[in-house]
N, C-alpha and C. Protein backbone atom coordinates (compact mmCIF):
# COMPACT_ATOMS: atom_id res chain seq x y z
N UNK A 1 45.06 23.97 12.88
CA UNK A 1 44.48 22.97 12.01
C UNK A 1 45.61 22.22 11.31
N UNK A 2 45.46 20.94 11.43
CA UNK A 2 46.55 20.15 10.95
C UNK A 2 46.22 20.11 9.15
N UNK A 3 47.62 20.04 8.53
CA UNK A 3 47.98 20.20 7.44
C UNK A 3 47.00 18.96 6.10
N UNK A 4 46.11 18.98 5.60
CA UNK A 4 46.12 17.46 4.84
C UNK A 4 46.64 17.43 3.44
N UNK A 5 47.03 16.67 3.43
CA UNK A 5 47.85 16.39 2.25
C UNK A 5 47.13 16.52 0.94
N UNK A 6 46.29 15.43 0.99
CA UNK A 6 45.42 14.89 0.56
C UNK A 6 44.11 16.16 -0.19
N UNK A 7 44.39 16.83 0.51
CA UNK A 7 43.22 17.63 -0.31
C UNK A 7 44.12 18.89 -0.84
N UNK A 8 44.96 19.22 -0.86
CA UNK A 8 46.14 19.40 -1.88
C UNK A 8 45.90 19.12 -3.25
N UNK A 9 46.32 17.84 -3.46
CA UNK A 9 45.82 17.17 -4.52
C UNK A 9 44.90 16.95 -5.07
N UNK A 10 43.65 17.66 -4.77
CA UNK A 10 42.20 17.11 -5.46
C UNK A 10 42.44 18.70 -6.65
N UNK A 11 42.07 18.34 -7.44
CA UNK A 11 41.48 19.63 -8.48
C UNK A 11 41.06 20.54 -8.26
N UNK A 12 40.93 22.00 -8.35
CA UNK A 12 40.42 22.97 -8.23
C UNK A 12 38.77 22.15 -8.56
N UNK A 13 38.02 23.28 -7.92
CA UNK A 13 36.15 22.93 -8.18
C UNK A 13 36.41 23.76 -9.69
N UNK A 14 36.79 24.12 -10.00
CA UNK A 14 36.58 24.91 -11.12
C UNK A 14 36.24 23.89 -12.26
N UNK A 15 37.09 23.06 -12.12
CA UNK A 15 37.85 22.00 -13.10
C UNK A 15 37.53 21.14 -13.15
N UNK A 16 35.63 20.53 -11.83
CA UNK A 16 35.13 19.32 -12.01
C UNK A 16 34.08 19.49 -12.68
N UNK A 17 34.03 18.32 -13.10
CA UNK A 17 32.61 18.14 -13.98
C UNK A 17 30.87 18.41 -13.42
N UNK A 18 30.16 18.58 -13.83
CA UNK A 18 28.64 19.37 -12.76
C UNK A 18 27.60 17.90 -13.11
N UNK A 19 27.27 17.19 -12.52
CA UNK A 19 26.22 16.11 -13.12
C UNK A 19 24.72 16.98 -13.67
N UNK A 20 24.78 17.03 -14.71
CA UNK A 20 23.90 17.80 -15.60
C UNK A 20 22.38 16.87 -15.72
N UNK A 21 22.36 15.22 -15.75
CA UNK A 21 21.42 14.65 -16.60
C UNK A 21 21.76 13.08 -16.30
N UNK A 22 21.23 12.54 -15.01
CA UNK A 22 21.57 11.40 -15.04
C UNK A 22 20.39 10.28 -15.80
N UNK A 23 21.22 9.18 -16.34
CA UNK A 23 20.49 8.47 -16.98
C UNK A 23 19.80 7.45 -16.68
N UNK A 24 19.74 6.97 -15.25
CA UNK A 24 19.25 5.46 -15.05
C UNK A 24 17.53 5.67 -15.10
N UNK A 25 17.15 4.90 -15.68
CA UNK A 25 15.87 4.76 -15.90
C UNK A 25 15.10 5.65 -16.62
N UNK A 26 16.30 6.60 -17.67
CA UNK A 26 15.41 7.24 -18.52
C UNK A 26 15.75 6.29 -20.25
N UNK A 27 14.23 6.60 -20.76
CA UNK A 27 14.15 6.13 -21.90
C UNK A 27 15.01 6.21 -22.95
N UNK A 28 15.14 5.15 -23.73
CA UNK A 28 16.61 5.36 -24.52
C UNK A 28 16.63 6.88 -25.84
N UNK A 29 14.87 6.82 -25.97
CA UNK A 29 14.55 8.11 -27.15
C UNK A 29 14.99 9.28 -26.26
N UNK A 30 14.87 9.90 -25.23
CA UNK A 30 14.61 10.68 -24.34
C UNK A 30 16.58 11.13 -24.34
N UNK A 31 17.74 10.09 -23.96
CA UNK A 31 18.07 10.09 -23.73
C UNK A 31 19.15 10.43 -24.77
N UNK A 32 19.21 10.26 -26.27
CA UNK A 32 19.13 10.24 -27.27
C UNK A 32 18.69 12.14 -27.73
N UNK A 33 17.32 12.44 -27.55
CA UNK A 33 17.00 13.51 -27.73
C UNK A 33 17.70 14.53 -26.64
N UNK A 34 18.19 14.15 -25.69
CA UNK A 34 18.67 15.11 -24.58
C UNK A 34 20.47 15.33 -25.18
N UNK A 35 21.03 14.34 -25.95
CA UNK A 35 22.32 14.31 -25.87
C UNK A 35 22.26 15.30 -27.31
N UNK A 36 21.09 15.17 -28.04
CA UNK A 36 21.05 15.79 -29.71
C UNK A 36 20.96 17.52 -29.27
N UNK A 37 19.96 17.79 -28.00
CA UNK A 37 19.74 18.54 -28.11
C UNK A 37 21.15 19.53 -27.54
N UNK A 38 21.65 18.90 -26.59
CA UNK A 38 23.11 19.68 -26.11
C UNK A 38 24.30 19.92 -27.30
N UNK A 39 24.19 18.61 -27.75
CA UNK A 39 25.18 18.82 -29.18
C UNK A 39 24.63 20.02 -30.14
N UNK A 40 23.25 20.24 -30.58
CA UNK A 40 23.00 21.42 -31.34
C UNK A 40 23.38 22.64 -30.61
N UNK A 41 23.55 22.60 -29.51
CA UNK A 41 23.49 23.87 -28.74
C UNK A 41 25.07 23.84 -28.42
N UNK A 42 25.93 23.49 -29.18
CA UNK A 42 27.50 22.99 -28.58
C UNK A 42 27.48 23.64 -27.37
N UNK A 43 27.12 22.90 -26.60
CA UNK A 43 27.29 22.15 -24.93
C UNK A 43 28.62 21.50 -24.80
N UNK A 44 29.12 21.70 -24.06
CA UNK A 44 30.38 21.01 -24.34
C UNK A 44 30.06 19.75 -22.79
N UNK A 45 29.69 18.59 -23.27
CA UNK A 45 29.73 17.56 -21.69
C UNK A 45 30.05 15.96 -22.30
N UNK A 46 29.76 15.30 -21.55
CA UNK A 46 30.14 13.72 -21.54
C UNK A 46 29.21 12.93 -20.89
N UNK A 47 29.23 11.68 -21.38
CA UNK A 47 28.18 10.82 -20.85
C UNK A 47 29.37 9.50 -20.21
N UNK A 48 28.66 9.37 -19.04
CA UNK A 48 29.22 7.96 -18.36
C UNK A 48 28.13 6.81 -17.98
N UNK A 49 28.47 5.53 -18.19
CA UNK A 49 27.61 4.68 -18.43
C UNK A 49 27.37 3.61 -17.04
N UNK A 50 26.79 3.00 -16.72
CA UNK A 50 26.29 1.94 -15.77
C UNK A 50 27.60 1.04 -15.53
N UNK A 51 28.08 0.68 -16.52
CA UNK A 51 29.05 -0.22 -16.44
C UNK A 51 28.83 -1.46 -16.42
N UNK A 52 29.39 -2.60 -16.59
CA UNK A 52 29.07 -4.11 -16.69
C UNK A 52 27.91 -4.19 -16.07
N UNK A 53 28.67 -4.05 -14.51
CA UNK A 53 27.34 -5.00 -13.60
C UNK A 53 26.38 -3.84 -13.45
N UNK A 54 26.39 -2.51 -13.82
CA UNK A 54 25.21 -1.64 -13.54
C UNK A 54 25.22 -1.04 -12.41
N UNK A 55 26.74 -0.47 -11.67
CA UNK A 55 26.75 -0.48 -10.31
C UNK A 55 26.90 1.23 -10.38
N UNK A 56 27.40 2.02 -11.79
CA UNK A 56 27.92 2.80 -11.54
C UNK A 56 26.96 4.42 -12.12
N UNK A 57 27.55 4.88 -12.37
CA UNK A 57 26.16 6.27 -12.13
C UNK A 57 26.08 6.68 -14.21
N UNK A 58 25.10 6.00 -14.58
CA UNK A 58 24.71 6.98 -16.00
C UNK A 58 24.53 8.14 -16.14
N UNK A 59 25.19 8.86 -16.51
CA UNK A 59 24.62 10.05 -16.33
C UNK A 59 25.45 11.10 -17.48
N UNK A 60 24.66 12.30 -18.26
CA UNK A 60 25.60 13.31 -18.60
C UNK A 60 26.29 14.23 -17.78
N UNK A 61 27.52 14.74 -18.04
CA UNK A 61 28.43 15.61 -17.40
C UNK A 61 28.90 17.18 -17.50
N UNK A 62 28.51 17.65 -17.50
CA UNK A 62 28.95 19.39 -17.84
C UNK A 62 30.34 18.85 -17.17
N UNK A 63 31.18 19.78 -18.99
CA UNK A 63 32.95 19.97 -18.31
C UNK A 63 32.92 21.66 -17.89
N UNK A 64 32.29 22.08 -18.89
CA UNK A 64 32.17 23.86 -18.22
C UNK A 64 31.16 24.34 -17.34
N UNK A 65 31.76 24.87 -16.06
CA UNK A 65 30.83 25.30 -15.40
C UNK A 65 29.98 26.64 -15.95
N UNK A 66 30.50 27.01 -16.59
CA UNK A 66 30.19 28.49 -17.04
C UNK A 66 28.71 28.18 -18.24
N UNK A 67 28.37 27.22 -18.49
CA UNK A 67 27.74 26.58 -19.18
C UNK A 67 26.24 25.68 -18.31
N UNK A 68 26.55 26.03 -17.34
CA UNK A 68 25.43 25.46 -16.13
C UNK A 68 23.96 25.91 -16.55
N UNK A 69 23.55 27.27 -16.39
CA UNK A 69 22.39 27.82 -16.30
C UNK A 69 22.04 27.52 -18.05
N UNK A 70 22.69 27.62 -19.09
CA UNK A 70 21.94 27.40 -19.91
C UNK A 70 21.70 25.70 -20.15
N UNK A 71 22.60 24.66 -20.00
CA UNK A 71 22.32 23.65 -20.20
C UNK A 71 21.07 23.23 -19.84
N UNK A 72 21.19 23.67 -18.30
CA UNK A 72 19.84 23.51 -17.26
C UNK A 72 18.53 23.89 -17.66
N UNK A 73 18.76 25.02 -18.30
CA UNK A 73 17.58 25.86 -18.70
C UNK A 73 16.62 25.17 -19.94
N UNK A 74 17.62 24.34 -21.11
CA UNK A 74 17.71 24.15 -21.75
C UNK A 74 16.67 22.54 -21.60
N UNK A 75 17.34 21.32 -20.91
CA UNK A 75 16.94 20.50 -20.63
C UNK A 75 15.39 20.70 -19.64
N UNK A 76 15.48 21.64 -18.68
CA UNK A 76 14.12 21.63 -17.95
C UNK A 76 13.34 21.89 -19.39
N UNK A 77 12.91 23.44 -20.01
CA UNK A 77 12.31 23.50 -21.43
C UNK A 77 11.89 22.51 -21.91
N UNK A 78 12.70 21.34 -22.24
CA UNK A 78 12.67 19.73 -23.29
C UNK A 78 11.83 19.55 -22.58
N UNK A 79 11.96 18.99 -20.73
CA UNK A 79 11.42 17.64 -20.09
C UNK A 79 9.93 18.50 -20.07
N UNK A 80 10.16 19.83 -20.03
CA UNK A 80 8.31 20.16 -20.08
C UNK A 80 7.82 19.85 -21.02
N UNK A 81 8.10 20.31 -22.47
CA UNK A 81 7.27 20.05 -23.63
C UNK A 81 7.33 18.55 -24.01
N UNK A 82 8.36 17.81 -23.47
CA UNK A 82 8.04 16.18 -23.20
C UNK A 82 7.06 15.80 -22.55
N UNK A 83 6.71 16.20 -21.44
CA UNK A 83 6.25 16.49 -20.38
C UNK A 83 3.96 16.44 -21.09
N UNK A 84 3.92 17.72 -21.70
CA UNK A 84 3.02 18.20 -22.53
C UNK A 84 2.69 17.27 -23.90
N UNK A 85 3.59 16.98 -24.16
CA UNK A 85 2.97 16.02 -25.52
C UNK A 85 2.80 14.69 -24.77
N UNK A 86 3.37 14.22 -24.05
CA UNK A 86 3.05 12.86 -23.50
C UNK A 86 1.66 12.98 -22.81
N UNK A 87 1.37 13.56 -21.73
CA UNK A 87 0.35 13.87 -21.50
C UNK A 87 -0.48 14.59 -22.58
N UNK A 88 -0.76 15.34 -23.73
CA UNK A 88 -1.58 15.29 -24.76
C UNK A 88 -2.01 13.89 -25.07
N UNK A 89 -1.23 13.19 -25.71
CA UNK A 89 -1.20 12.00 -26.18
C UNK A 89 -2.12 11.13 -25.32
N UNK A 90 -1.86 10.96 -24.04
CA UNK A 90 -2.88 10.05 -22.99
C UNK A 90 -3.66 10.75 -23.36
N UNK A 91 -4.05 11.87 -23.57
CA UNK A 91 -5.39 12.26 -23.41
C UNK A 91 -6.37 11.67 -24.52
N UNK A 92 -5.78 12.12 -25.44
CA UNK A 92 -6.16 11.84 -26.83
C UNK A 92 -6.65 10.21 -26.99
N UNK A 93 -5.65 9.21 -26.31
CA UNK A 93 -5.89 8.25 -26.29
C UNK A 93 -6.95 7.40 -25.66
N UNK A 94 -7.06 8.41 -24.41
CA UNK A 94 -7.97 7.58 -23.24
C UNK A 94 -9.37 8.12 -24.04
N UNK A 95 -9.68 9.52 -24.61
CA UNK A 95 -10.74 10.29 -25.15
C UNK A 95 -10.95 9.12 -26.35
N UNK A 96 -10.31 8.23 -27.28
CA UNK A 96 -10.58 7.73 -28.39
C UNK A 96 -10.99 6.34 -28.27
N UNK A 97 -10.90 5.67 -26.36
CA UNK A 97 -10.89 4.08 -26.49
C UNK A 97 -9.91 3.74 -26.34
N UNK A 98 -8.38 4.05 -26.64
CA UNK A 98 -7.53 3.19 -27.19
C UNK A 98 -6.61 2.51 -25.80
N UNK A 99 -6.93 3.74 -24.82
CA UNK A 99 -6.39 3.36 -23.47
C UNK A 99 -6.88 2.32 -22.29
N UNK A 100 -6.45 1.32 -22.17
CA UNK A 100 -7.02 0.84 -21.29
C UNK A 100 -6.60 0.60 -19.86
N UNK A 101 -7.77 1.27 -19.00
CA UNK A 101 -7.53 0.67 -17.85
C UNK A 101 -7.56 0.05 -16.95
N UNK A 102 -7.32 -0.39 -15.64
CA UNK A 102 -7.30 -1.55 -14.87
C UNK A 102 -8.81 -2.61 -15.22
N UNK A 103 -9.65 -1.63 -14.81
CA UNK A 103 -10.93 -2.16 -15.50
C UNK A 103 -11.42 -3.42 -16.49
N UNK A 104 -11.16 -2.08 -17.77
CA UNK A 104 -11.30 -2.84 -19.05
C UNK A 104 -10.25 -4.27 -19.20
N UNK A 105 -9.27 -3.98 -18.57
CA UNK A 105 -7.90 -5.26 -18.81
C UNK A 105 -8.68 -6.41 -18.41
N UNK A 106 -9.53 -6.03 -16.77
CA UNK A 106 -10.09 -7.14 -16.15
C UNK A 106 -11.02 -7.87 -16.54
N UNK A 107 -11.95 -7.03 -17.05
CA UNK A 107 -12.91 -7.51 -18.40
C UNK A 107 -12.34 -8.73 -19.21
N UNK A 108 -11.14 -8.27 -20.10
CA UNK A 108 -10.72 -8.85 -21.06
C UNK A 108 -10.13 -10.20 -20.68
N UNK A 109 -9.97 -10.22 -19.96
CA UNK A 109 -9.08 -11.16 -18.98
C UNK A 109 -9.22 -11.75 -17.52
N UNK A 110 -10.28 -12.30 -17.61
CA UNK A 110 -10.78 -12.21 -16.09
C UNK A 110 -9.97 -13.42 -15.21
N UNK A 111 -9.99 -14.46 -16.25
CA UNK A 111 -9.26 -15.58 -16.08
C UNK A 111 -7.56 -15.99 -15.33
N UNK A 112 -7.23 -14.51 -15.92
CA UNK A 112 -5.06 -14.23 -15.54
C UNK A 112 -5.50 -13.41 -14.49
N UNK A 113 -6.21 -12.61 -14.37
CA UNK A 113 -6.61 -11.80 -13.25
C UNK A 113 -6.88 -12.61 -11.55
N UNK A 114 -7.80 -13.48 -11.99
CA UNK A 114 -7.71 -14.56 -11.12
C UNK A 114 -7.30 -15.39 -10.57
N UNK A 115 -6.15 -15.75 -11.42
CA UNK A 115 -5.32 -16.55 -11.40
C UNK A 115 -4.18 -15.83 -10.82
N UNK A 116 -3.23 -15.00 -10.93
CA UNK A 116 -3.22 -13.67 -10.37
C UNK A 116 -3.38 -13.53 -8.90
N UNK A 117 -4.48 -13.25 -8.90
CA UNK A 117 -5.30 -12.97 -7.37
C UNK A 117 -4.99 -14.35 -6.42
N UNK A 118 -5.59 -15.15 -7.03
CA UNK A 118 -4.76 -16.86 -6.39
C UNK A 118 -3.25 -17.09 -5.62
N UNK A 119 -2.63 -16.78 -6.94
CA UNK A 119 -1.37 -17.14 -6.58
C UNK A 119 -0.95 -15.65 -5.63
N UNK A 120 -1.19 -14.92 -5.46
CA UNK A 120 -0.91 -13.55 -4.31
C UNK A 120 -1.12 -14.52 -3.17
N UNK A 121 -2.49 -14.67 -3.13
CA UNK A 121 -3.08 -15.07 -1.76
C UNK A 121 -2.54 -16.78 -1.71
N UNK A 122 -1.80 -17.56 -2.03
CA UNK A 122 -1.52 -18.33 -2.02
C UNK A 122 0.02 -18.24 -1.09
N UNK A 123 0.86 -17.30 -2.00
CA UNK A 123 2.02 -17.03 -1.34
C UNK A 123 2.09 -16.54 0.24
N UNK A 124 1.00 -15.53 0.05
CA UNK A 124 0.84 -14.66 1.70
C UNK A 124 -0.19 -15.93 2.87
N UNK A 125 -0.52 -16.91 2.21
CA UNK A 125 -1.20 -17.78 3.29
C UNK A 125 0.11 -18.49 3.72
N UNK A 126 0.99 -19.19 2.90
CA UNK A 126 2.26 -19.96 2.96
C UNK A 126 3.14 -19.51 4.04
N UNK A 127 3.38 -17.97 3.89
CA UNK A 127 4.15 -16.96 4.29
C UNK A 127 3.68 -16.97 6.38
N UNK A 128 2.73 -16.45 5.83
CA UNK A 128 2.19 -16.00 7.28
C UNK A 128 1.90 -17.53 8.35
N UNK A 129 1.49 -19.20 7.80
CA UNK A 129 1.79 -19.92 8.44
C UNK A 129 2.76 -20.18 8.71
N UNK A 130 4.00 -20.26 7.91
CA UNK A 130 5.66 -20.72 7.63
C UNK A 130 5.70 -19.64 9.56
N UNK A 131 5.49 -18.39 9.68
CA UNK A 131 5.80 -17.59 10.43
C UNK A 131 5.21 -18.06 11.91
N UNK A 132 3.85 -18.72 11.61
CA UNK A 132 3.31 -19.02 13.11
C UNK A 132 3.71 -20.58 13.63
N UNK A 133 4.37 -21.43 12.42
CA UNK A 133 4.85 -22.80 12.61
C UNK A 133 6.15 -22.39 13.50
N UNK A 134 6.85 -21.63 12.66
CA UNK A 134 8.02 -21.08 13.49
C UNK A 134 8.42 -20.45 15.13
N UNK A 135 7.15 -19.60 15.14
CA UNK A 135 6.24 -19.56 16.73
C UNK A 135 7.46 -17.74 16.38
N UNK A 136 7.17 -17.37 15.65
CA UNK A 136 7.57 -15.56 15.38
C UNK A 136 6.27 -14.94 15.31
């Protein structure tokens, strides 16, 4: 087996960081409560961000591996009882009126709904002639 250089130089695994908690598309409270809750628990990790154009990975970082199973343990726990009150909450809500769904919206609004419905079927008539003018 030929020699590589190159992986020589990479870091022991010991010594890399574990992606613990990535962030894209979680809520900013959520995200916020996940970083409070590692800090009470001195967790020792880091957060890396999207970056300008948004190309790059959000996410928290475990620096100690030795620190894995409880972080983990720790965050699953949260996202359940997150998990449980959010769903309480719909419940509570849909049980009181306050929720509305597709339905009721349409009710309220029959007018944007339609209008709506129009412009869909407007685009996909455009679409699908544009395709048979073309002879595809």
């Amino acid at each position: 087996m030929p020699y590589n250089v190159a992986f020589h130089l990479l870091p022991p695994l010991s010594t890399m960081a574990l992606l613990l908690f990535p962030l894209r598309g979680v809520p900013d409270d959520e995200a916020a409560e996940v970083r409070e809750l590692l800090t009470e628990q001195q967790i020792d990790f880091y957060e890396t961000s999207a970056g300008h154009w948004g190309v790059s990975m959000p996410a928290l970082w475990l620096r100690d591996r030795t620190e894995w199973e409880k972080a983990h343990q720790l965050i699953g726990n949260y996202q359940q009882q997150r998990y449980l009150t959010a769903r309480q909450d719909y419940l509570q809500r849909k049980q009181s009126g306050q929720y509305k769904g597709l339905w009721q919206k349409l009710v309220e609004q029959p007018l944007a709904y339609c209008a709506y419905l129009l412009t869909m079927g407007l685009v996909t008539y455009v679409s699908i002639r544009l395709l048979f003018e073309l002879g595809l």
